[in-house]
Protein backbone atom coordinates (compact mmCIF):
# COMPACT_ATOMS: atom_id res chain seq x y z
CA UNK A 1 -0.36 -12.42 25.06
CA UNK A 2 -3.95 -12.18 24.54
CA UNK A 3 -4.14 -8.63 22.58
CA UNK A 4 -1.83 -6.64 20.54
CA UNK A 5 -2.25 -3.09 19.02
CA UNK A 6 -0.30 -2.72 15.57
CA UNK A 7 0.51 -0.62 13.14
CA UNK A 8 -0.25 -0.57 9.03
CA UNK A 9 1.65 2.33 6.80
CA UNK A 10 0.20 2.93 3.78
CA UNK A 11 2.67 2.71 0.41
CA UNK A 12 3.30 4.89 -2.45
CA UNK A 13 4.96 3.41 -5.73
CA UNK A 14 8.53 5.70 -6.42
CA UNK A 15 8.57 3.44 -9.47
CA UNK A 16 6.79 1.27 -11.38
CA UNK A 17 7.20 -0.78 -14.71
CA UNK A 18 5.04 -2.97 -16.12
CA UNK A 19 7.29 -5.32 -17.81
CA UNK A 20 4.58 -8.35 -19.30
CA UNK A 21 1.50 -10.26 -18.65
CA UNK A 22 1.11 -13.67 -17.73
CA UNK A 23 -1.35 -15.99 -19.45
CA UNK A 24 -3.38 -16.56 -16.09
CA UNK A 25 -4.03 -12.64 -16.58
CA UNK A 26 -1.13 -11.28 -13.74
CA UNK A 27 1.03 -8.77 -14.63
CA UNK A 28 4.96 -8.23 -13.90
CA UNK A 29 6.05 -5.32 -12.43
CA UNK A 30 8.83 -4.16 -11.63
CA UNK A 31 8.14 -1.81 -8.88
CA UNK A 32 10.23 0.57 -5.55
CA UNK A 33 7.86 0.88 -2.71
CA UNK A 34 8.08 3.00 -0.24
CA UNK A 35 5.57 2.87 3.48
CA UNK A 36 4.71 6.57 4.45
CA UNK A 37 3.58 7.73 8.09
CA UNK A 38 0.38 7.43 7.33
CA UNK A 39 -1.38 4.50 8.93
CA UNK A 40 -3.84 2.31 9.92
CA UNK A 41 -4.25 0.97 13.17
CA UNK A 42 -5.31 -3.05 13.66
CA UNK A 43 -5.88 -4.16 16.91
CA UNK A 44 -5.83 -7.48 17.83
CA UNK A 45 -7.55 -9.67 20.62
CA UNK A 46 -8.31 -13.51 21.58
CA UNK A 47 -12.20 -14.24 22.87
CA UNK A 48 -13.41 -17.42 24.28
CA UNK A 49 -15.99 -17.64 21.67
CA UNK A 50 -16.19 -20.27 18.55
CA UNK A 51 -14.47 -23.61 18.16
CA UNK A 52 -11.55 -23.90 14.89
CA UNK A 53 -12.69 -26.60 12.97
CA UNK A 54 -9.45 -27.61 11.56
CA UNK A 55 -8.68 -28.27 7.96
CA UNK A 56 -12.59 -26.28 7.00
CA UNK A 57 -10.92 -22.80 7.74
CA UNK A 58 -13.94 -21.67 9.53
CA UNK A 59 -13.28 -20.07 12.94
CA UNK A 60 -15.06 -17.23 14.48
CA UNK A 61 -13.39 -14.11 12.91
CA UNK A 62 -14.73 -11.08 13.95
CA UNK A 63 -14.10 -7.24 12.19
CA UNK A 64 -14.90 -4.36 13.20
CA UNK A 65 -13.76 -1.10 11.75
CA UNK A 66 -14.79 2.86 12.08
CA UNK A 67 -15.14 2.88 8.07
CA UNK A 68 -18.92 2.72 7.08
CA UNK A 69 -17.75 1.53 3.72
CA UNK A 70 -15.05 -0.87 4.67
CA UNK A 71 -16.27 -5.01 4.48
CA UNK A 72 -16.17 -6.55 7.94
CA UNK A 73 -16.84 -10.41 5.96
CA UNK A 74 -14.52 -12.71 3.89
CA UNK A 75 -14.70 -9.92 1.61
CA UNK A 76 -11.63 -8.12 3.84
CA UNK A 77 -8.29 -9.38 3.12
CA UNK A 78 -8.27 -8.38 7.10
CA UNK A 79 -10.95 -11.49 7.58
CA UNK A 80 -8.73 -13.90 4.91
CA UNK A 81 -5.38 -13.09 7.01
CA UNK A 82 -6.48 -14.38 9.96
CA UNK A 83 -8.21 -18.03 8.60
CA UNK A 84 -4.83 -18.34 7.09
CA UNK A 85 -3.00 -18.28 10.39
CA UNK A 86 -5.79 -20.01 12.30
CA UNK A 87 -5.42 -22.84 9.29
CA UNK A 88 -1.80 -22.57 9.59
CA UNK A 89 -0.99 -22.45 13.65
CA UNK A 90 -4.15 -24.64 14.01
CA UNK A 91 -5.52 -22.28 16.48
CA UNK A 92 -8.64 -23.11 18.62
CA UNK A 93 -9.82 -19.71 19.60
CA UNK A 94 -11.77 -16.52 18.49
CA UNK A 95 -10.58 -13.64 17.45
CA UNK A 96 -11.35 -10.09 17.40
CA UNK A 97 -9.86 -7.58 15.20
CA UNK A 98 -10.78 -3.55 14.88
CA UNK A 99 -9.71 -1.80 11.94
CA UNK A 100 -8.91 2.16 12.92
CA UNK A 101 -8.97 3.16 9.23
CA UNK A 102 -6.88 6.50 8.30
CA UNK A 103 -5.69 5.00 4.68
CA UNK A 104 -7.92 5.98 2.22
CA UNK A 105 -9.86 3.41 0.77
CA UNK A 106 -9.49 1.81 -2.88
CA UNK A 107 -6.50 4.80 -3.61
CA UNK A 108 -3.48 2.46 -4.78
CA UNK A 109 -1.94 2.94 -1.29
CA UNK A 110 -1.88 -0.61 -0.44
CA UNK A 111 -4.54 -0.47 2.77
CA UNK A 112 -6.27 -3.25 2.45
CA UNK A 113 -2.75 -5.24 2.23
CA UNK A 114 -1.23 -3.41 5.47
CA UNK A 115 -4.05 -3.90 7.08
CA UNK A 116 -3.80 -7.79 6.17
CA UNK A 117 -0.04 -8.19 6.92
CA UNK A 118 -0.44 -6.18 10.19
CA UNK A 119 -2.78 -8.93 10.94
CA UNK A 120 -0.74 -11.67 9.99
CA UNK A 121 2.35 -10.28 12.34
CA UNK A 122 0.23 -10.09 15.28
CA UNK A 123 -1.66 -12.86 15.28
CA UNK A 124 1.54 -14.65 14.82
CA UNK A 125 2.91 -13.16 18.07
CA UNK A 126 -0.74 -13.23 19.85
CA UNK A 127 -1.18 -16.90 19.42
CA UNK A 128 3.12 -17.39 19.67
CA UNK A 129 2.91 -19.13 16.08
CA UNK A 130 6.65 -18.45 15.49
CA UNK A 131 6.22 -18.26 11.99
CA UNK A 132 9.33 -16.62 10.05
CA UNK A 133 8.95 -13.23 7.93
CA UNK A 134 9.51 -15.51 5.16
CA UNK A 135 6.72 -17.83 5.89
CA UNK A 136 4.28 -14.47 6.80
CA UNK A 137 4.98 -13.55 2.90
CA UNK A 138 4.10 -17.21 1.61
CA UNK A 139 1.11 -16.82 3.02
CA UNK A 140 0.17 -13.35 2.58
CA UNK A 141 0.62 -13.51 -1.11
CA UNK A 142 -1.92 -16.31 -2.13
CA UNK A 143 -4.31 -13.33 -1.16
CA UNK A 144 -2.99 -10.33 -1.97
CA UNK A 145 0.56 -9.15 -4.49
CA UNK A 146 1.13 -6.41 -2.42
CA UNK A 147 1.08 -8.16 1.40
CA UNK A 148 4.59 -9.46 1.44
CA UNK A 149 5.70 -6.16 0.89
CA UNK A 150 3.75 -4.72 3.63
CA UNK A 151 5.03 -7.47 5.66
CA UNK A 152 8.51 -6.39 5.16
CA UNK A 153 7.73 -2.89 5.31
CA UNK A 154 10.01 0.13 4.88
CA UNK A 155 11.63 0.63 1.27
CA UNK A 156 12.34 -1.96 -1.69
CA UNK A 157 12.45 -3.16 -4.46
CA UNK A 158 9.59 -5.48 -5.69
CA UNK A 159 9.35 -8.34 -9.22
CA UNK A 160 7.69 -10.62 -10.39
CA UNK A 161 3.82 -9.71 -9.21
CA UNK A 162 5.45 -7.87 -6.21
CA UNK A 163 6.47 -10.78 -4.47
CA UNK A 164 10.02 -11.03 -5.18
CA UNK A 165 11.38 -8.64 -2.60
CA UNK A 166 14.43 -6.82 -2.28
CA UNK A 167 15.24 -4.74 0.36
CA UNK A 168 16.70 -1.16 0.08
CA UNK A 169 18.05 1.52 2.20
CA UNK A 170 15.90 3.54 4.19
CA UNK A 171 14.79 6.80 1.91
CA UNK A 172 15.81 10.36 2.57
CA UNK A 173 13.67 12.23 4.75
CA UNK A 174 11.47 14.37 3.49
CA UNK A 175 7.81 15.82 3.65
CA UNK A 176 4.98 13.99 1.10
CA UNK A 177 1.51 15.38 0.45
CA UNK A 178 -1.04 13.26 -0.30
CA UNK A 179 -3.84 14.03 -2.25
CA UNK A 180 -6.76 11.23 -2.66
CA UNK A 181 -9.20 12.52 -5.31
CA UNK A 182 -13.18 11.23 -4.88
CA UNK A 183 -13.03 9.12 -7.71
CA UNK A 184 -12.78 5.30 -7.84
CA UNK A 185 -10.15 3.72 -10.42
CA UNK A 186 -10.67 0.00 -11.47
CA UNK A 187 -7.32 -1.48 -11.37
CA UNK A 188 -8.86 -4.42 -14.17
CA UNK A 189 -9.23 -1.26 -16.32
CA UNK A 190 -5.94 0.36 -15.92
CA UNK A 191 -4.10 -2.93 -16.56
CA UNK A 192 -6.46 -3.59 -19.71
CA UNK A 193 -6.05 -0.21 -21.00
CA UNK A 194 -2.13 -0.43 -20.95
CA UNK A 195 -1.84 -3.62 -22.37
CA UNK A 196 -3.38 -1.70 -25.47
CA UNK A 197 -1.05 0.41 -25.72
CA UNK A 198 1.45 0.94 -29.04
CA UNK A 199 4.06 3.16 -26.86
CA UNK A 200 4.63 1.58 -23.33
CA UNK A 201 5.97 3.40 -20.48
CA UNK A 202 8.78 2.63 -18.63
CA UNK A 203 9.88 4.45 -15.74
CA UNK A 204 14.06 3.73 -14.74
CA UNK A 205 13.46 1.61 -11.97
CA UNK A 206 17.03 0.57 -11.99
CA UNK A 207 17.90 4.25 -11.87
CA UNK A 208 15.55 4.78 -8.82
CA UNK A 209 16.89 1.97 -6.78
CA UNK A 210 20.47 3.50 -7.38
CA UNK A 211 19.62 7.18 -5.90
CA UNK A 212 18.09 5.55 -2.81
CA UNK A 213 21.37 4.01 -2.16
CA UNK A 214 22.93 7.48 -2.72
CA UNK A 215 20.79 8.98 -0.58
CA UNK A 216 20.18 11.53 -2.96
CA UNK A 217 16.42 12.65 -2.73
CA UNK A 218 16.73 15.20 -5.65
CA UNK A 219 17.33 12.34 -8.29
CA UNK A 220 14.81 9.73 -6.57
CA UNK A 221 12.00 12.67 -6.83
CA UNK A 222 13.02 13.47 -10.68
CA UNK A 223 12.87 9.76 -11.41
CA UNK A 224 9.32 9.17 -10.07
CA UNK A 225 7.74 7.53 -12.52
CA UNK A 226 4.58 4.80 -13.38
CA UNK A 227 3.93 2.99 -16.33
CA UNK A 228 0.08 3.28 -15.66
CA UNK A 229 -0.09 6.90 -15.10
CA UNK A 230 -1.31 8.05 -18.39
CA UNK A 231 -3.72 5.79 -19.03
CA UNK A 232 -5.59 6.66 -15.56
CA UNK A 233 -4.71 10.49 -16.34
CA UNK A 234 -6.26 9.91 -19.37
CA UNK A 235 -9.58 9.10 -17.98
CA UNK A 236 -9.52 11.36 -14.99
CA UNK A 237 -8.01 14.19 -15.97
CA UNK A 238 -8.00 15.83 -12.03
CA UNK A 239 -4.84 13.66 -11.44
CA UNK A 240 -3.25 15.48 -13.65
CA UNK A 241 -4.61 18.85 -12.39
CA UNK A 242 -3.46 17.60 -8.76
CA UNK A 243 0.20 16.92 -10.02
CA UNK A 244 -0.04 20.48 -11.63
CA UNK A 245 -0.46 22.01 -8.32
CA UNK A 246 1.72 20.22 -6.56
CA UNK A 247 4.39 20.75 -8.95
CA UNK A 248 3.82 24.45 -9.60
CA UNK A 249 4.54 24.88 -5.66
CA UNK A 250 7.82 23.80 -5.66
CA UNK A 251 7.05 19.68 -5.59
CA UNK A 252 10.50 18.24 -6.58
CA UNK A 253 8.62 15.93 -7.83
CA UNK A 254 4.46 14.45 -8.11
CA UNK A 255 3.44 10.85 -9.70
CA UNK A 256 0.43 9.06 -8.92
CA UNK A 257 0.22 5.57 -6.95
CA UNK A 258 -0.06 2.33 -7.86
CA UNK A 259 -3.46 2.22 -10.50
CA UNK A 260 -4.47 5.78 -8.95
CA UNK A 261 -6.13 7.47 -8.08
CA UNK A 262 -4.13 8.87 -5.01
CA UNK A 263 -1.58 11.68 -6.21
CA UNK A 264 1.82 12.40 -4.10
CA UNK A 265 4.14 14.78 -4.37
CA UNK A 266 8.05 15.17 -2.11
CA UNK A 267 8.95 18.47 -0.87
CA UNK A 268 11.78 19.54 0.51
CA UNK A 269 10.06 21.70 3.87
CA UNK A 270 6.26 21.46 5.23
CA UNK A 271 5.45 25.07 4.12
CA UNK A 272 5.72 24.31 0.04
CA UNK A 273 3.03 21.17 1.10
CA UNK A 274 0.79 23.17 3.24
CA UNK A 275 0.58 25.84 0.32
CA UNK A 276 -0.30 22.95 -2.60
CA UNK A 277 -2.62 21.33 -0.08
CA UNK A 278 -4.09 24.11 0.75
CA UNK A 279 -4.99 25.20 -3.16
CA UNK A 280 -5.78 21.07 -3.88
CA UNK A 281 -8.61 21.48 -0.80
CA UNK A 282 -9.93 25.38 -2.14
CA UNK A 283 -10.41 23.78 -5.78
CA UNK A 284 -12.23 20.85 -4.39
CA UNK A 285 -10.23 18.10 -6.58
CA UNK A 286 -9.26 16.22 -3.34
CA UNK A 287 -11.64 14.66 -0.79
CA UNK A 288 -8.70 13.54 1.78
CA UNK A 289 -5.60 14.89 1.60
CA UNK A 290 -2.70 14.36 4.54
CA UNK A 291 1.28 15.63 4.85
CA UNK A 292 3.04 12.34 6.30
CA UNK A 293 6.75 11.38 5.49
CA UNK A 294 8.58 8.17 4.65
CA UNK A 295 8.47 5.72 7.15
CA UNK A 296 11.08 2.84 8.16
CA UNK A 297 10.65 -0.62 9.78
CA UNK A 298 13.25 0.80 12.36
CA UNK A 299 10.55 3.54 13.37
């Protein structure tokens, strides 16, 4: 196989506790994720070019991507992905990769992580590596929390600093708006700010993870809930404008993503999210803002 096309969903956070910080400055969270239809598209292809120089992790590694904003250098977790398989599999060859970028950038939807797992997947199949899932996640997380996640994919429950991983049913269907306000939130900040804080946050993750196994989407969407919320509310109050919207056309339920600043909010029919998207694009508070659905690994 000398080229592969594959696809990265972005992730919202249905929960997420922050349960403690480490003394090397990580946080544990206790967190469900959930990939959504939106996605990123990574494809993948071997050139003749460059010689591996094994054991220096230089290869030739080439991005490209239709984001003007977007790093194509070893500052793209798409770039480190690949010199960890090329270390790993020891492989001898160039590589091309082109990022078709749909995620939003830097909106605590996980893109830069898809992106990076997507990578590590297919160049394990490109180059026939036969590396487990397992050993994908090893690797993923010395350079990013969020990658073995995205490397499993679908819905579950993540510890730890999101690499302890446990897998959950698929969720309920349903339609989610997604609302990315043109802001950028410093996930340093958000972290700081909450560790400062007298009255914590904490969402019932436990609770969560049991309505996904009932299937009931009604409970999961009045559970949504993120320890960090406030504190990035706090500073940029249109999240909590966007929620407002969302909710006051018949959301059944809105929370914000990760460290923010992307807003989402279930409904139970596409007509209730056309009508909120529609007022979040008239008032300006959004620049991107997309109606997707869960999405499953079986999909």
């Amino acid at each position: 196989m000398d080229r592969i096309v594959m696809r990265a969903p972005a992730k919202i956070n249905l929960s997420l506790d922050v349960t403690g910080r480490r003394d090397n400055g990580y946080h544990d969270v206790r967190m469900v994720m959930q990939q959504i239809g939106l996605s990123d598209e990574i494809i993948i292809e071997k050139t003749e070019n460059g010689v591996f120089e094994q054991g220096t992790g230089k290869s030739l590694i080439i991005v490209e991507t239709n984001s003007m904003t977007l790093p194509v250098n070893e500052d793209n977790l798409v770039f480190k992905a690949a010199g960890l398989i090329m270390e790993e599999c020891g492989i001898g060859t160039g590589i091309h990769i082109f990022i078709d970028k749909k995620i939003p950038i830097a909106a605590g939807m996980a893109g830069g992580s898809t992106d990076a797992a997507a990578v590590l997947k297919g160049m394990n199949r490109v180059f026939d590596c036969g590396l487990t899932d397992e050993r994908l996640r090893e690797l993923g997380v010395r350079i990013g929390a969020d990658i073995p996640f995205c490397i499993m994919g679908g819905t579950a429950l993540a510890e730890g600093i999101g690499e302890m991983l446990t897998p959950l049913p698929a969720m309920p269907g349903c339609t989610v708006l997604i609302a990315k306000p043109g802001i950028s939130v410093s996930t340093g900040y958000v972290y700081n700010e909450y560790d400062g804080l007298k009255n914590k946050e904490h969402p019932d993750v436990d609770g969560m993870t049991v309505a996904i196994h009932e299937k009931d989407i009604l409970r999961i969407s009045k559970l949504l809930g993120n320890s960090l919320e406030g504190v990035t509310q706090e500073k940029y109050p249109v999240i909590r404008r966007i929620k407002e919207i969302m909710l006051g056309n018949d959301a059944m339920g809105a929370l914000m993503s990760g460290s923010g600043p992307t807003v989402f909010g279930l409904y139970d029919d596409n007509i209730k999210a056309d009508k909120a998207a529609e007022m979040i694009k008239a008032e300006g508070i959004a620049e991107e803002v997309f109606i997707t659905e869960p999405y499953n690994v079986s999909e």
